[in-house]
N, C-alpha and C. Protein backbone atom coordinates (compact mmCIF):
# COMPACT_ATOMS: atom_id res chain seq x y z
N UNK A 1 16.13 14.53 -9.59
CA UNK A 1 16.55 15.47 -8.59
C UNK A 1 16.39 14.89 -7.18
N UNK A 2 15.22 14.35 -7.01
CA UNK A 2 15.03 13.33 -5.79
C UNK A 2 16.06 12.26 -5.36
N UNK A 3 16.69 11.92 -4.19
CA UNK A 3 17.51 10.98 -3.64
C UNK A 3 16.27 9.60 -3.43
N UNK A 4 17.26 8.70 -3.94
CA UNK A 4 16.44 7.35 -4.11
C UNK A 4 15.39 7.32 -2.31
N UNK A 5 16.66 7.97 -1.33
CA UNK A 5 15.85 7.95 0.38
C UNK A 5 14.46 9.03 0.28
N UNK A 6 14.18 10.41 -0.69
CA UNK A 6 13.27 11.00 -0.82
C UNK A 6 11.96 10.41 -1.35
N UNK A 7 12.51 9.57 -2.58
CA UNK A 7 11.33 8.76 -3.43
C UNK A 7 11.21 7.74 -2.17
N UNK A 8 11.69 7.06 -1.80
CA UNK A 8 11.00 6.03 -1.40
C UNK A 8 9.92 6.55 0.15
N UNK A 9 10.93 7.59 0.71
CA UNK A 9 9.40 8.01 1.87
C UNK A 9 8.73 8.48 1.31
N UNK A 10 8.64 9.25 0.21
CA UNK A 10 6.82 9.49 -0.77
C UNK A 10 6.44 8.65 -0.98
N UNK A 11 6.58 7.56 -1.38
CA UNK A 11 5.82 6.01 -1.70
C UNK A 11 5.72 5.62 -0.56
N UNK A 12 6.69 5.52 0.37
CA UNK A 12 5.62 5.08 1.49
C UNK A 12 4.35 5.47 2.28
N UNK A 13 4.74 7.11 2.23
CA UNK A 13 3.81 7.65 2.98
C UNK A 13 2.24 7.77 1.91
N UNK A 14 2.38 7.76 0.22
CA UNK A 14 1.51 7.85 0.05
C UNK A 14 0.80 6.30 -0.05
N UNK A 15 1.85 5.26 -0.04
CA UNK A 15 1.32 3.94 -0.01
C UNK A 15 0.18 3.65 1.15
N UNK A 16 0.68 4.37 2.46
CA UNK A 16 0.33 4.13 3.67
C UNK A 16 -1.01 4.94 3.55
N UNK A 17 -1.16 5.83 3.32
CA UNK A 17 -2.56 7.08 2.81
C UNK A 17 -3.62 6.45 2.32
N UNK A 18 -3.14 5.87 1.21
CA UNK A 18 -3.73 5.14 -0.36
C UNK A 18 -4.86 3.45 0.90
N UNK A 19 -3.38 2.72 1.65
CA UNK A 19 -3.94 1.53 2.39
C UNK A 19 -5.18 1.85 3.25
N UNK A 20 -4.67 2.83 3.95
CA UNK A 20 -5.60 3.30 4.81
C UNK A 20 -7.03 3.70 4.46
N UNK A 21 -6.85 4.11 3.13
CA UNK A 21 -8.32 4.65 2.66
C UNK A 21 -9.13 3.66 2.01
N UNK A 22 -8.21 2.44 1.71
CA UNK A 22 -8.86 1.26 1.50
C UNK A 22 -9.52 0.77 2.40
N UNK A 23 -8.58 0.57 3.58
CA UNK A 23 -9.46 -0.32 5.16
C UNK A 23 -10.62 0.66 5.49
N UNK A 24 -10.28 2.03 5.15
CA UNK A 24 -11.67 2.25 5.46
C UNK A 24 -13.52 2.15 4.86
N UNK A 25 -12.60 1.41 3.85
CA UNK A 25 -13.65 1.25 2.98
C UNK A 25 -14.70 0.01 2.91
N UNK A 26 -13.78 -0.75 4.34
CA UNK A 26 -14.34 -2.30 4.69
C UNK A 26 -15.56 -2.07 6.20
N UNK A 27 -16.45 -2.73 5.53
CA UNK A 27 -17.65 -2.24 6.69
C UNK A 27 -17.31 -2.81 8.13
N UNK A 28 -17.47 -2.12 8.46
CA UNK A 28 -17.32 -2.46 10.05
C UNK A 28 -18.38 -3.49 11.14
N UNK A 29 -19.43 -3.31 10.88
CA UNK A 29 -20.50 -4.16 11.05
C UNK A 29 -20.60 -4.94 10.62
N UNK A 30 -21.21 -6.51 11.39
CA UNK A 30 -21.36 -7.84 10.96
C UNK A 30 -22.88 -8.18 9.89
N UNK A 31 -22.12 -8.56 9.13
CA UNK A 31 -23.68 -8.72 8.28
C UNK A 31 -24.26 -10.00 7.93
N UNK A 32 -24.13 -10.71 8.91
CA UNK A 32 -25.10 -12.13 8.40
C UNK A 32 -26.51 -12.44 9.23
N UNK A 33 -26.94 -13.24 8.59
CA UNK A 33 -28.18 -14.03 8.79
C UNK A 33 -27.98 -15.43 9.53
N UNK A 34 -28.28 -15.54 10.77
CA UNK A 34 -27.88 -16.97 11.51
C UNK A 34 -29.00 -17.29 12.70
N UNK A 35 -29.02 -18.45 12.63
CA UNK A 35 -30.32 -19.01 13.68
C UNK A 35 -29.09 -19.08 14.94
N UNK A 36 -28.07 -19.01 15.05
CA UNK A 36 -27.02 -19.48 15.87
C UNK A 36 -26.55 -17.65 16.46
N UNK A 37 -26.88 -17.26 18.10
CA UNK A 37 -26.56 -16.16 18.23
C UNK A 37 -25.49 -16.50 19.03
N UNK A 38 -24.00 -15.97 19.12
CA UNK A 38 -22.75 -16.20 19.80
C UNK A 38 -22.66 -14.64 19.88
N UNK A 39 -21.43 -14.79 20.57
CA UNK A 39 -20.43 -13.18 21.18
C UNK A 39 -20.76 -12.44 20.05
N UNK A 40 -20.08 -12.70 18.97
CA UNK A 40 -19.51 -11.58 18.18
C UNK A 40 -21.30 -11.35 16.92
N UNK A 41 -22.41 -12.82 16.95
CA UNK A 41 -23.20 -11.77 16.51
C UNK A 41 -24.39 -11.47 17.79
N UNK A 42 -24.29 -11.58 18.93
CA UNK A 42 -24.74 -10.65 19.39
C UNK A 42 -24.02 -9.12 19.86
N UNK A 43 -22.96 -8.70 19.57
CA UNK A 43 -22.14 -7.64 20.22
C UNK A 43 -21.47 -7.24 18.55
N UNK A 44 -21.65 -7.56 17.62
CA UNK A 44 -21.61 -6.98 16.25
C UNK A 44 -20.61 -7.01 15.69
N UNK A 45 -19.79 -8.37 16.01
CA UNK A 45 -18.32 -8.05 15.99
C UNK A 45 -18.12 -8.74 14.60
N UNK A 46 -17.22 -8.00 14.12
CA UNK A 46 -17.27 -8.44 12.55
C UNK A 46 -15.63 -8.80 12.45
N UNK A 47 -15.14 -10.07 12.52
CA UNK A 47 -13.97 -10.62 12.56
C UNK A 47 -12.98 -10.88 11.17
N UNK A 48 -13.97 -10.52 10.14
CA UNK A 48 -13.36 -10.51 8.51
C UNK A 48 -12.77 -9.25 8.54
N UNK A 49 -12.77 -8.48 9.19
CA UNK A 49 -12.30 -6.92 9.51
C UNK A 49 -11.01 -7.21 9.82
N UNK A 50 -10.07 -8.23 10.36
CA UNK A 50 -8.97 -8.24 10.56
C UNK A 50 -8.38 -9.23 9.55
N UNK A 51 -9.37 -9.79 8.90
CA UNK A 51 -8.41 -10.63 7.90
C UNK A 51 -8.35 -9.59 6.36
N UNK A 52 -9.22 -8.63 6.35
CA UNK A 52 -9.51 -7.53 5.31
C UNK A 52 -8.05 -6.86 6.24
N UNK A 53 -8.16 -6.41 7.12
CA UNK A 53 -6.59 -5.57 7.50
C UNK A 53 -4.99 -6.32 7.11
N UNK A 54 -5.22 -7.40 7.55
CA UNK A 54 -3.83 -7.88 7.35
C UNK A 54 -3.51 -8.24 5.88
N UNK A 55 -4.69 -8.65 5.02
CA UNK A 55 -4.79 -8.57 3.26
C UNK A 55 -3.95 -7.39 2.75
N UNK A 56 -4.60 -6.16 3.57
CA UNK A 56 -4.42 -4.62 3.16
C UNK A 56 -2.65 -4.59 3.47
N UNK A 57 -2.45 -4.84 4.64
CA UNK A 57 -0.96 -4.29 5.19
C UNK A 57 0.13 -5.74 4.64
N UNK A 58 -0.24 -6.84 4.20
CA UNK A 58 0.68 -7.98 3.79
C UNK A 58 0.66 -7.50 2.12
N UNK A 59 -0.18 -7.61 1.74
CA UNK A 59 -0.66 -7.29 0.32
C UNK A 59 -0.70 -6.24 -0.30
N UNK A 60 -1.33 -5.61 0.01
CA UNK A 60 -1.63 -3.70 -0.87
C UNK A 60 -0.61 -3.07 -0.37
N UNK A 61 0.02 -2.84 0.61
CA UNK A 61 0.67 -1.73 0.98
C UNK A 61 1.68 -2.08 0.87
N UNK A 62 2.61 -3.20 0.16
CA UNK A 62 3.73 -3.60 -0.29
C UNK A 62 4.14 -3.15 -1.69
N UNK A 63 3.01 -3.58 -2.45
CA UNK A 63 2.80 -3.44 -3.28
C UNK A 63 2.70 -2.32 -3.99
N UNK A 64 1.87 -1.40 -3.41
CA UNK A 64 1.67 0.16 -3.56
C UNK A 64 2.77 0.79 -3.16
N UNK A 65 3.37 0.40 -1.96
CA UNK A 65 4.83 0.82 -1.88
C UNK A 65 5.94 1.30 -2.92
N UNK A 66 5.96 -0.23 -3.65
CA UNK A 66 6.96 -0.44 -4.87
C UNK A 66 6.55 0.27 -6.17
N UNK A 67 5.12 0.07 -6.47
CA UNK A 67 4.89 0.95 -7.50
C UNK A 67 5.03 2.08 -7.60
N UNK A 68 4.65 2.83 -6.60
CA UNK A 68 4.50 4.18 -6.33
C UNK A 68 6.25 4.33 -6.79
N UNK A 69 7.08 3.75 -5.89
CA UNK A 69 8.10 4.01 -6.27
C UNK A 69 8.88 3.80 -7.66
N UNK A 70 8.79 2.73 -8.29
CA UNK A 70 8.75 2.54 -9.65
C UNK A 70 8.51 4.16 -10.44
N UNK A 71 7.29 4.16 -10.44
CA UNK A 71 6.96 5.33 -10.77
C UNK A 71 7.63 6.46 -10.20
N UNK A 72 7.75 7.22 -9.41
CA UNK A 72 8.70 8.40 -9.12
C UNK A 72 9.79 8.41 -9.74
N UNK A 73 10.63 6.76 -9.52
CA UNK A 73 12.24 6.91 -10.48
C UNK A 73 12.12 6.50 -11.43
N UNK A 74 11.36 6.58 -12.14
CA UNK A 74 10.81 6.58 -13.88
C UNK A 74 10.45 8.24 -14.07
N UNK A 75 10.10 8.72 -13.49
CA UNK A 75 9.67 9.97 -13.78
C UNK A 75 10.91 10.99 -13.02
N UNK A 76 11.13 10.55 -12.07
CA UNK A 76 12.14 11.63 -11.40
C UNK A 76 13.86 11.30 -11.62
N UNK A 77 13.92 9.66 -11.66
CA UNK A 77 14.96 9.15 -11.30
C UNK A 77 15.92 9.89 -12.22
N UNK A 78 15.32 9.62 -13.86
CA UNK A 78 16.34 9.85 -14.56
C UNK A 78 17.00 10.86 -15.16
N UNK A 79 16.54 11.62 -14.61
CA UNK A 79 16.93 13.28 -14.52
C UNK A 79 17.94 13.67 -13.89
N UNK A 80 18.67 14.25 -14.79
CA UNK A 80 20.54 14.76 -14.46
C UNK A 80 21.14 13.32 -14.89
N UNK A 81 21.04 12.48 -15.51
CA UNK A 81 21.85 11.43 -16.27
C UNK A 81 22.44 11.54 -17.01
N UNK A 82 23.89 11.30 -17.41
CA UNK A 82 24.84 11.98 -18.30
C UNK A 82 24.10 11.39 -19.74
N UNK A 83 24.42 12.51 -20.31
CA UNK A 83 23.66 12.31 -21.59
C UNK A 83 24.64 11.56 -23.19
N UNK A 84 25.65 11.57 -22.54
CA UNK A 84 26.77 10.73 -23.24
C UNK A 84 27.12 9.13 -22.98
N UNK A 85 27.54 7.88 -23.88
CA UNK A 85 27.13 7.29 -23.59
C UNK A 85 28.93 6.86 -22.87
N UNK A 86 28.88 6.62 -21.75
CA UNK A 86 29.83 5.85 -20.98
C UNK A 86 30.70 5.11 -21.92
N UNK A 87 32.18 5.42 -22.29
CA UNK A 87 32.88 5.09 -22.94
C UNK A 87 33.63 3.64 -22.49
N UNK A 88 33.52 2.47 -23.94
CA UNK A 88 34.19 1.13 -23.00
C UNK A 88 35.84 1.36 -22.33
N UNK A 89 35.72 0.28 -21.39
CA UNK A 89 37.34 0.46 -20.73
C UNK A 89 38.21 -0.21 -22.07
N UNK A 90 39.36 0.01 -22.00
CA UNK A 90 40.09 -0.42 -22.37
C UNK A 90 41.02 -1.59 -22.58
């Protein structure tokens, strides 16, 4: 019943939901042990935080994209499909 343009903004938007609740799941604070104090560990800056983001948005949320969608037109797509089988041409 869904238009292929309906399924795919539900997969995105829940792809985008789904990513998001991942990144938030990456600690924000720097956590090491170092005799060596610089900028980011004195000011707490935790710089794996952007390579964990761009993982999430290059990687997961492509991905989750497509599945999600997969799934909807597996489940939604094929509904109202003529139930006869397409006769050969001639």
């Amino acid at each position: 019943m869904a238009s292929p343009a309906v399924r795919f903004c539900i997969a995105l938007s829940a792809a985008a939901l789904l990513t998001a609740l991942a990144f938030g799941l990456v600690p924000e604070d720097l956590d090491v042990r170092t005799d060596i104090v610089g900028y980011p560990t004195y000011a707490n800056f935790n710089i794996n935080r952007y390579f964990w983001a761009y993982g999430f948005v290059v990687g997961l949320f492509p991905l989750l994209t497509f599945s999600i969608y997969l799934g909807l037109t597996r489940i939604f797509g094929r509904r109202g499909q003529p139930r006869e089988p397409i006769p050969a041409p001639l």
